[in-house]
Protein backbone atom coordinates (compact mmCIF):
# COMPACT_ATOMS: atom_id res chain seq x y z
CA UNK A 1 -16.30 25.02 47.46
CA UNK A 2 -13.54 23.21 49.16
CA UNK A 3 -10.36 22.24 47.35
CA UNK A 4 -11.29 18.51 47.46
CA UNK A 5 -14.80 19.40 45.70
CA UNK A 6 -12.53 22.01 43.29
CA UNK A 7 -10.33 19.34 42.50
CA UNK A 8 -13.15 17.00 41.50
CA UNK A 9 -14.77 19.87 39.09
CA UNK A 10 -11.69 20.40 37.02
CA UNK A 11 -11.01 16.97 36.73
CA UNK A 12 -14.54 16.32 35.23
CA UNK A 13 -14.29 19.42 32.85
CA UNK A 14 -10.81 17.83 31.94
CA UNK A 15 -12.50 14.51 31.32
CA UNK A 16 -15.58 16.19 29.34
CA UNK A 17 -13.14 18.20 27.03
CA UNK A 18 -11.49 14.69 26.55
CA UNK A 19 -14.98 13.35 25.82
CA UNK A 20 -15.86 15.87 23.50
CA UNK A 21 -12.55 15.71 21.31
CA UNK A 22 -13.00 11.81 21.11
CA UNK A 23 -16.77 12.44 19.78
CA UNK A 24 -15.51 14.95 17.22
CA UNK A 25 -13.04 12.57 16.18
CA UNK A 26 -14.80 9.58 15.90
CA UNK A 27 -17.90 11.64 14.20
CA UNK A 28 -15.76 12.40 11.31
CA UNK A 29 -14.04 9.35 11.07
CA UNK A 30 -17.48 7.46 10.68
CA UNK A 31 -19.58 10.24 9.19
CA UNK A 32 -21.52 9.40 5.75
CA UNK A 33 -21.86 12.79 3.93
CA UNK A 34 -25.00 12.51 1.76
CA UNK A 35 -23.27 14.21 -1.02
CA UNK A 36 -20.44 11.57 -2.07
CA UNK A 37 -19.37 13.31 -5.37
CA UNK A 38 -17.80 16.27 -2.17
CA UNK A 39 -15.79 13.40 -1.21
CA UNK A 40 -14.83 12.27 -4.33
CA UNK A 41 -13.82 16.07 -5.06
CA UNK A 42 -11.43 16.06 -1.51
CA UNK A 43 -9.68 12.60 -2.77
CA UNK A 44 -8.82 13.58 -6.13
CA UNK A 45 -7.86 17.09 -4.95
CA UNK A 46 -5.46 15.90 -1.91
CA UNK A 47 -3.61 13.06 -4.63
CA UNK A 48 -3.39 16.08 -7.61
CA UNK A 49 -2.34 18.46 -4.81
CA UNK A 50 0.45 15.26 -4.00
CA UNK A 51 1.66 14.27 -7.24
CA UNK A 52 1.68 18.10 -8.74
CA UNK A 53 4.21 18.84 -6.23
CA UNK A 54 6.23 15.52 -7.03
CA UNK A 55 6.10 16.41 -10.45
CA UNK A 56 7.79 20.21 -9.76
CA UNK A 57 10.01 18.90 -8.02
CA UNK A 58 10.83 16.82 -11.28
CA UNK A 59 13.93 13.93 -10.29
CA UNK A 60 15.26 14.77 -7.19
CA UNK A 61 18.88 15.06 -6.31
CA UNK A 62 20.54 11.58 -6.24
CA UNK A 63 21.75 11.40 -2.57
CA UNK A 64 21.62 7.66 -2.70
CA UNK A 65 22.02 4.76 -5.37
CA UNK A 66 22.66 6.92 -8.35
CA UNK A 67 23.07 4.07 -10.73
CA UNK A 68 19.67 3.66 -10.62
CA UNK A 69 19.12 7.00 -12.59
CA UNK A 70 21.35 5.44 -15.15
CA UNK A 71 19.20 2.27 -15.60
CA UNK A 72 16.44 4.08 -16.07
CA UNK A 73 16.97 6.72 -18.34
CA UNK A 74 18.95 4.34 -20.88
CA UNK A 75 15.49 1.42 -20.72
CA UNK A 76 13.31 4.32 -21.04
CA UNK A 77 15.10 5.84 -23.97
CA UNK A 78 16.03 2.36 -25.13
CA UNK A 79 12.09 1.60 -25.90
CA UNK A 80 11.22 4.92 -27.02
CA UNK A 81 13.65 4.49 -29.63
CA UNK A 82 11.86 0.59 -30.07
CA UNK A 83 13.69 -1.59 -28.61
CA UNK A 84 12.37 -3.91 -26.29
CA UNK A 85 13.61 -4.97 -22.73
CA UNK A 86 15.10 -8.67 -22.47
CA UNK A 87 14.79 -9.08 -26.27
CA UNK A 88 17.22 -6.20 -27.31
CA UNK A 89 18.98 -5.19 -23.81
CA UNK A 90 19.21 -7.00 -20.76
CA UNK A 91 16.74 -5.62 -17.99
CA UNK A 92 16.70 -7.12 -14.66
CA UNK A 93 13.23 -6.82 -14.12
CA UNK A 94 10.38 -7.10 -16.03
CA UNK A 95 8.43 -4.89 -19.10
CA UNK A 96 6.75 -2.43 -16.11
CA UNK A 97 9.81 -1.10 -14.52
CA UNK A 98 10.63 1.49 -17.21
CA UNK A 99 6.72 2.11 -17.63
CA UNK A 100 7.03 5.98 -15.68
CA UNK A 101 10.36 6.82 -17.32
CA UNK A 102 9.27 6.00 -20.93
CA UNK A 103 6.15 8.17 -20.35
CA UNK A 104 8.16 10.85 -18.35
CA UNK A 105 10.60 11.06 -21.26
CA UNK A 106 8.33 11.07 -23.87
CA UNK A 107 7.00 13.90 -21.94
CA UNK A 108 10.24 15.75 -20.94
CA UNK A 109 12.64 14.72 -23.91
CA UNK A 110 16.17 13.91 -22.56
CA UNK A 111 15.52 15.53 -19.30
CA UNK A 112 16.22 13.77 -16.14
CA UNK A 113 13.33 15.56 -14.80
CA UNK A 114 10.94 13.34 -16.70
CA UNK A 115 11.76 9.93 -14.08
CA UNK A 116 10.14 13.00 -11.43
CA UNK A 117 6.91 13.20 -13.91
CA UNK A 118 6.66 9.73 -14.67
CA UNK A 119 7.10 8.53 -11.25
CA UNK A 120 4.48 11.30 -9.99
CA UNK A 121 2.14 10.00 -13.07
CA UNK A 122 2.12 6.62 -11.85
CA UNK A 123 1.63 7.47 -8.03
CA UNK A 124 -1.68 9.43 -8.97
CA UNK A 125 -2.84 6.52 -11.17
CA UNK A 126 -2.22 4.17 -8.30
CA UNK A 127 -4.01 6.22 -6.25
CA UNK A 128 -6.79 6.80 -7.94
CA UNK A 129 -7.24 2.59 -8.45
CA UNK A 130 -6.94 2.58 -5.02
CA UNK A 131 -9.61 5.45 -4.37
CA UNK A 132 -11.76 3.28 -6.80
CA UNK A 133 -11.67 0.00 -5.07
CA UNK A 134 -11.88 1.34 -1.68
CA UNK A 135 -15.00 3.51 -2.32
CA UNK A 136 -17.69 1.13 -2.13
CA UNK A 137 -15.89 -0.81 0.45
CA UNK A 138 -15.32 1.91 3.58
CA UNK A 139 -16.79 4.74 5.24
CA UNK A 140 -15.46 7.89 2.89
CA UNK A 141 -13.24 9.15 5.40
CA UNK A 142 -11.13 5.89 5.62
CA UNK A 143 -11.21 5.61 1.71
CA UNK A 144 -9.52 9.13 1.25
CA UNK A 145 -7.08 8.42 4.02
CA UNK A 146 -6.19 4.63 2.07
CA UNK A 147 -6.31 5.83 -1.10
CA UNK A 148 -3.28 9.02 -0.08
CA UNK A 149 -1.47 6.57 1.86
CA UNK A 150 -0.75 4.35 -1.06
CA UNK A 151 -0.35 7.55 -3.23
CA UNK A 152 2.36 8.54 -0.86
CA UNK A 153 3.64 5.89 -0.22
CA UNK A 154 4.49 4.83 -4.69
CA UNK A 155 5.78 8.86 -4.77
CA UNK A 156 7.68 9.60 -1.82
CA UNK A 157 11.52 10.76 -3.34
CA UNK A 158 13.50 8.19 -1.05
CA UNK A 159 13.85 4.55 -0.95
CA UNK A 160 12.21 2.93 1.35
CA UNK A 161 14.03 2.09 4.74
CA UNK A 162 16.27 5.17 3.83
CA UNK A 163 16.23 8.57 5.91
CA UNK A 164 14.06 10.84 4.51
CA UNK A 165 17.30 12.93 3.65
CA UNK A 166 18.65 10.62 1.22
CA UNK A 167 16.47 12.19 -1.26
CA UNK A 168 16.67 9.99 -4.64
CA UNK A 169 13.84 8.00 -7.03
CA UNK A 170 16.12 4.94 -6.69
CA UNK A 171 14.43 1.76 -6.01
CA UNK A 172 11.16 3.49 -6.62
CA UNK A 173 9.57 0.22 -8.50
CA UNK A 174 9.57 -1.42 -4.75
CA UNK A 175 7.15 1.96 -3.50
CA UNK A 176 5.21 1.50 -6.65
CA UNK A 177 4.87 -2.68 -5.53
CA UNK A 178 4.16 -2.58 -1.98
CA UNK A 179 1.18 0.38 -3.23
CA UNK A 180 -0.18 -1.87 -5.78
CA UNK A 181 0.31 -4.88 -2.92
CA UNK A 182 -2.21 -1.98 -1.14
CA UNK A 183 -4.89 -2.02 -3.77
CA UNK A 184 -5.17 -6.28 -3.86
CA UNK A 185 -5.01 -6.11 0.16
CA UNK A 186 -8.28 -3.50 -0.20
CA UNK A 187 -10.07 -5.63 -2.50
CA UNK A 188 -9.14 -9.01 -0.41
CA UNK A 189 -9.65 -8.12 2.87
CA UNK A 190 -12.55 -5.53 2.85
CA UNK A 191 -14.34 -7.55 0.07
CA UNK A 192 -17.22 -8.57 2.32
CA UNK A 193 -18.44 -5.00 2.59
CA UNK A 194 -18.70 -4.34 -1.19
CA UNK A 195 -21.67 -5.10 -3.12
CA UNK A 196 -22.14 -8.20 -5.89
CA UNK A 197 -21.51 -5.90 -8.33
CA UNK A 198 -18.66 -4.29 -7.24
CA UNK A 199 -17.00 -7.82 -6.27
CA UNK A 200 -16.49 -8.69 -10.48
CA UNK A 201 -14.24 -5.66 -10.92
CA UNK A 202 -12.30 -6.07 -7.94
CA UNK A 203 -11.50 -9.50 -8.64
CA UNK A 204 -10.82 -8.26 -11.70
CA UNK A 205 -8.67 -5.58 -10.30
CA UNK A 206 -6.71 -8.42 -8.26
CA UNK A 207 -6.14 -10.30 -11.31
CA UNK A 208 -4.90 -6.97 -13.11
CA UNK A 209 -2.30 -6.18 -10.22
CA UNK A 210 -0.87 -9.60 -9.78
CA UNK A 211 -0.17 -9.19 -13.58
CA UNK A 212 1.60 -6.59 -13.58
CA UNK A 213 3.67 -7.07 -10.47
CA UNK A 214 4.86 -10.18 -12.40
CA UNK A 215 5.78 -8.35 -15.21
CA UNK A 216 7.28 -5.79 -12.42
CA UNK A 217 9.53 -7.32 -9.76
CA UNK A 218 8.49 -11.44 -9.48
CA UNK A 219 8.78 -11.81 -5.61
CA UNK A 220 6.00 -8.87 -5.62
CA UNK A 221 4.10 -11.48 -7.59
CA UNK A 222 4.45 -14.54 -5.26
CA UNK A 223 4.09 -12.40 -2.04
CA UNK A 224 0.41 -10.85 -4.10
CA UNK A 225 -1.15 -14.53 -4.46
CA UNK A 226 0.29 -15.55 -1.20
CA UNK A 227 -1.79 -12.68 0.57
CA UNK A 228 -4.99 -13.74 -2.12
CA UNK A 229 -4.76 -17.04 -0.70
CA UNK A 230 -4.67 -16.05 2.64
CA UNK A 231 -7.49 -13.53 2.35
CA UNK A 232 -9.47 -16.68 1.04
CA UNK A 233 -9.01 -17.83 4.63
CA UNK A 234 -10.61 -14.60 6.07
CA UNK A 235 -13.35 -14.33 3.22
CA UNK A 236 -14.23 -17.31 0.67
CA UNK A 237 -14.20 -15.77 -2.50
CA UNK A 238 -17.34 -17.32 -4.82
CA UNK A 239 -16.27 -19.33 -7.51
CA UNK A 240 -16.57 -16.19 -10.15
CA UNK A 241 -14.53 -13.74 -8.28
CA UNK A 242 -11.79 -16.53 -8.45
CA UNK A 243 -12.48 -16.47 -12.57
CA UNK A 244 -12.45 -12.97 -12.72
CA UNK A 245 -8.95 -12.72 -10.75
CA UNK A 246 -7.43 -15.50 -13.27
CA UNK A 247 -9.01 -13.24 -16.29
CA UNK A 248 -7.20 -10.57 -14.84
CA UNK A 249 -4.10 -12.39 -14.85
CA UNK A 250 -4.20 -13.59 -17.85
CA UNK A 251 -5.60 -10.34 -19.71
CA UNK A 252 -2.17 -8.53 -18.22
CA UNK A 253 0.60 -11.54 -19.02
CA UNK A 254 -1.31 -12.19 -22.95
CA UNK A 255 -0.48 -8.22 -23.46
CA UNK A 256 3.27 -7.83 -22.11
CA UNK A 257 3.93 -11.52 -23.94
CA UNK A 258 2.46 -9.57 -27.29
CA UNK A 259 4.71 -7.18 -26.80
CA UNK A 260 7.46 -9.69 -26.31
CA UNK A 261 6.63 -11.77 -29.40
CA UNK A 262 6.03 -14.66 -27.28
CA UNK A 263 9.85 -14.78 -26.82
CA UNK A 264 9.92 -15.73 -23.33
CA UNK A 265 13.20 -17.24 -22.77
CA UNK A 266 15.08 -13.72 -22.68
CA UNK A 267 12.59 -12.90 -19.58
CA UNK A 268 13.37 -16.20 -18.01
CA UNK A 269 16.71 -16.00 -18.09
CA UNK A 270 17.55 -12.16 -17.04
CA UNK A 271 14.83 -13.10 -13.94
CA UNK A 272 17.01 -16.44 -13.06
CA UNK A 273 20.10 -14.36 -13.23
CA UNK A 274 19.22 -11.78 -10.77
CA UNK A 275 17.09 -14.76 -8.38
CA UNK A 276 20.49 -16.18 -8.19
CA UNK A 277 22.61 -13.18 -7.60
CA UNK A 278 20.03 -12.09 -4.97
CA UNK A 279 20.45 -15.54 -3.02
CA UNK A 280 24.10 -15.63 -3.17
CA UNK A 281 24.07 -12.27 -1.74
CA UNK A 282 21.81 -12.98 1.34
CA UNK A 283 23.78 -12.08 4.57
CA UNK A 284 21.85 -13.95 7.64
CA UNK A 285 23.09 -11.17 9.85
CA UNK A 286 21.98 -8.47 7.59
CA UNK A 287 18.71 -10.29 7.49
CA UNK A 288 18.65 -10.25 11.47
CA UNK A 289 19.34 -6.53 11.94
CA UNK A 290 16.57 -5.66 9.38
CA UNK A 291 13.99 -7.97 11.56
CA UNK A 292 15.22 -6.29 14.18
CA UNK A 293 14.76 -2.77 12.89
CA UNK A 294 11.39 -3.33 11.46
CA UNK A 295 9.82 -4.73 15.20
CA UNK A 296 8.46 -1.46 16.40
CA UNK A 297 6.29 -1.26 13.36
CA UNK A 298 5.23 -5.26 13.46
CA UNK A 299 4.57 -4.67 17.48
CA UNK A 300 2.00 -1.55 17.04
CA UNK A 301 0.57 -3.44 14.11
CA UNK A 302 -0.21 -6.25 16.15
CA UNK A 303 -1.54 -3.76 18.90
CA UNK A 304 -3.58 -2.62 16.17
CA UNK A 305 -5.26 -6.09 15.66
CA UNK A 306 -5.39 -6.35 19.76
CA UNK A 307 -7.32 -3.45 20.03
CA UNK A 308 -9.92 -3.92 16.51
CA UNK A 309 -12.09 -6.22 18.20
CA UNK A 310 -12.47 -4.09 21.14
CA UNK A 311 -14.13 -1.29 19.26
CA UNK A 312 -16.88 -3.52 17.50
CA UNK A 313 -20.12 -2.79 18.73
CA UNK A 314 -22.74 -6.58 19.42
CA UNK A 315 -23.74 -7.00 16.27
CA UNK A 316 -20.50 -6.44 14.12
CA UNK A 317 -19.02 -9.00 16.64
CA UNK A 318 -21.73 -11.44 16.74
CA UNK A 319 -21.26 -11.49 12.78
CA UNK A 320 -17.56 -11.52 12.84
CA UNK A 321 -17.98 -14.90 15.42
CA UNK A 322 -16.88 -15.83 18.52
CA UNK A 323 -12.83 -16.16 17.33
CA UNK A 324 -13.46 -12.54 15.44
CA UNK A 325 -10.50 -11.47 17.66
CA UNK A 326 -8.26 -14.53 15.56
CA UNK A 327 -9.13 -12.81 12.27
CA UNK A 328 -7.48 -9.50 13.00
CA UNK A 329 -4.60 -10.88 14.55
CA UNK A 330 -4.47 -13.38 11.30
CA UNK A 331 -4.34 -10.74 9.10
CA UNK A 332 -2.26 -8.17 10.55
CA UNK A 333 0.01 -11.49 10.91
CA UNK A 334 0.38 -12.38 7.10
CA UNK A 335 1.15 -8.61 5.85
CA UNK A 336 3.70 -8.41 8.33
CA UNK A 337 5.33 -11.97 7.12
CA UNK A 338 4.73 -10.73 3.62
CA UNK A 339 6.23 -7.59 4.54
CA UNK A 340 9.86 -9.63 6.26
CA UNK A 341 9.64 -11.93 3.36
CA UNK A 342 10.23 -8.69 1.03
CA UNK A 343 12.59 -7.65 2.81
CA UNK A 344 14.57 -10.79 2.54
CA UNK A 345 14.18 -10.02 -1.43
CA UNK A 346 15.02 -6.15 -1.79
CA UNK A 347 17.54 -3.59 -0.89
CA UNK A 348 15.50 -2.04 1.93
CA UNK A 349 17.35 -1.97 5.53
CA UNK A 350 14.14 -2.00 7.37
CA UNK A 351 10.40 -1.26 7.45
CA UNK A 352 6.85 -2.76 7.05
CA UNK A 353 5.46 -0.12 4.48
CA UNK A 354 1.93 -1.86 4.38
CA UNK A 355 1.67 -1.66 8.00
CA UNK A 356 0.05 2.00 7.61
CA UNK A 357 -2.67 0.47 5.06
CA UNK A 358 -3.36 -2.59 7.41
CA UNK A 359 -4.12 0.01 10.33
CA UNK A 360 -6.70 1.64 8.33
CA UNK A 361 -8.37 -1.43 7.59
CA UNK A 362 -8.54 -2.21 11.04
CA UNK A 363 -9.53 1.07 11.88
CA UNK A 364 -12.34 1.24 9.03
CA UNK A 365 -14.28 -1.33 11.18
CA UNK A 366 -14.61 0.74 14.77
CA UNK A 367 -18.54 0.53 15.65
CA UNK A 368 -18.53 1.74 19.07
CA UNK A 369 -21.51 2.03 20.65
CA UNK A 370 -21.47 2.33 24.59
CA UNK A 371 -19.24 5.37 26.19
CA UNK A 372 -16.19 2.70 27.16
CA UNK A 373 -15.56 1.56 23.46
CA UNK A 374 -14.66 5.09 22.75
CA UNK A 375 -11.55 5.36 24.16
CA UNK A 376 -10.41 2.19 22.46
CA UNK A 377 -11.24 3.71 19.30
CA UNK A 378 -9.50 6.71 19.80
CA UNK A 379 -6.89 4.70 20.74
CA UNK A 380 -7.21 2.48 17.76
CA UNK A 381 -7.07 5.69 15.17
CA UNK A 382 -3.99 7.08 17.53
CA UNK A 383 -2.22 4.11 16.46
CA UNK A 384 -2.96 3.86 13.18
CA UNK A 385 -2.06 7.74 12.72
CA UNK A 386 1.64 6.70 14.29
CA UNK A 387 1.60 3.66 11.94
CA UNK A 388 0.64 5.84 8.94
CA UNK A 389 3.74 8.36 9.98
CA UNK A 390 6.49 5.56 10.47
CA UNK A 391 5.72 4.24 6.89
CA UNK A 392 5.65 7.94 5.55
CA UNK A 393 9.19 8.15 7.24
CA UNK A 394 10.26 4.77 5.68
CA UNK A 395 10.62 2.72 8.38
């Protein structure tokens, strides 16, 4: 053999072990096990094996905005003892924030470690929603990975934009928004997948979240139906998913306003106070530099949407249309505006934490089916791997 012909060998071995490794990949990211309740087993187990270890851990130590611990402990204690937040004390955001610390309490007792249990409570139940929605909507593999990316995203023990050093469960009801923002962007942009009957509860599901993110943090709230109505852009909802989202709504706002009494102006006017502090406070430079921080995470998302339509197969592209390209671009687009916007609207120096949720998505739809659409696929998962790791870190 001469070294010309040698040369040639080892670079086809190189390029069938390349091959090979892309197969394996791609065979378990699209594989359909015939036994889904094994699946269902593997979810639940990776979020339990998740949370459990959040809850251990308890609170962790305040390396960052400590006053935080303060507010919550005294609402949580506050409405254990029945009082109520805006009517009896003032509470700068709505009924839901002290939702994990009045169940980690009544858990714990007076033990800061009961914020750790409530918080870690609250991440499993969001994942689990999300495990639920996503399940009749994408291949298993992608609903596992979707469904622990939102669960560790709502449990992770730093705020968000913060190094991963700064351990502390301050700011934890923005994690706990941009995961339920996860489960509405599930139902509203995978919807076409899901069958009719799965459609009713997760417009339903919508509804519920939007609720609850207004009786959470507001600007959640407006960034939830701004995403709904762009989603309607991508997939027309039928006129009884839209009924089902406003039952929703309205099921979640009739229950917190019972709890209220129907005393509303207390709510009103602790969520004016803190609009206007929050606009006095904006700094346009500050504003800049977190835009700035948060562009390597918007650029691979939108390399992300470059690279989705790429991976289709004929006939997933000749349903998605000839400007099927437009769509992913479109929607990889709004979550990253809704993702600035929210940063315009919460102490977070940088980061796009949906960006890791919006790869999977994107990633959910690879259909290759001749040899060169598998590299773009592999490429496509590479990149939502790194996108899933830089919203792990935060950033």
């Amino acid at each position: 053999m001469t070294p010309l012909e040698f040369k040639h060998s080892r670079t086809n071995a190189a390029d069938a072990g390349v091959r090979g490794w892309v197969h394996r990949l791609l065979g378990l990211w699209l594989h359909h096990p015939s036994n889904q309740r094994l699946m269902d087993l593997v979810a639940v187990t990776a979020m339990i094996a998740v949370c459990g270890s959040a809850a251990y851990m308890g609170a962790p130590p305040a390396r960052a905005e400590l006053a935080d611990y303060y507010q919550f402990l005294d609402g949580g204690w506050r409405i254990l003892n029945g009082q109520r937040p805006h009517l009896d004390f003032y509470s700068p955001y709505g009924v839901f924030l002290y939702a994990p610390a009045v169940v980690g309490l009544a858990i714990s007792g007076p033990d800061v470690r009961g914020l750790g249990y409530g918080n870690a409570l609250a991440a499993f139940a969001i994942g689990l929603w999300a495990y639920f929605i996503c399940r009749p909507r994408l291949a298993p593999s992608a609903s596992i990975l979707a469904a622990l990316s939102l669960t560790l995203l709502a449990v992770a023990p730093f705020p968000l934009g913060y190094d991963t050093s700064a351990s502390s469960c301050a700011m934890i009801y923005n994690r706990q928004c941009y995961a339920l923002l996860g489960i509405l962007l599930i139902e509203a942009y995978s919807g076409k997948g899901a069958g009719a009957i799965s459609r009713v509860p997760g417009a339903l599901s919508s509804g519920i979240v939007c609720g609850i993110l207004l009786f959470l943090k507001p600007s959640y709230f407006v960034m939830g139906l701004c995403l709904l109505a762009a989603a309607a852009v991508i997939r027309p909802r039928k006129r009884n998913e839209a009924v089902w989202i406003v039952c929703g709504l309205g099921l979640v706002t009739m229950a917190v306003l019972c709890y209220l009494r129907f005393d509303i102006g207390p709510l009103v006017s602790d969520y004016v106070t803190v609009a206007g502090a929050r606009v006095e406070g904006l700094d346009p430079h500050e504003l800049y530099r977190r835009v700035v921080a948060s562009f390597p995470q918007f650029a691979g998302l939108m390399a992300c949407a470059l690279l989705a339509p790429l991976t289709w197969n004929s006939d997933l592209a000749a349903r998605r249309g000839r400007f099927g390209w437009l769509r992913c671009l479109f929607f990889a687009s709004v979550v990253s505006a809704a993702g600035l916007c929210l940063l315009f609207t919460n102490w977070q120096p940088s980061g796009l934490p949906l960006s890791a949720l919006t790869a999977i998505l994107l990633a959910s739809e690879i259909r290759p089916a001749r040899k060169n659409r598998e590299l773009y696929s592999a490429s496509l998962l590479a990149l939502a791997a790194i996108s899933h790791q830089r919203a792990a870190d935060g950033r």
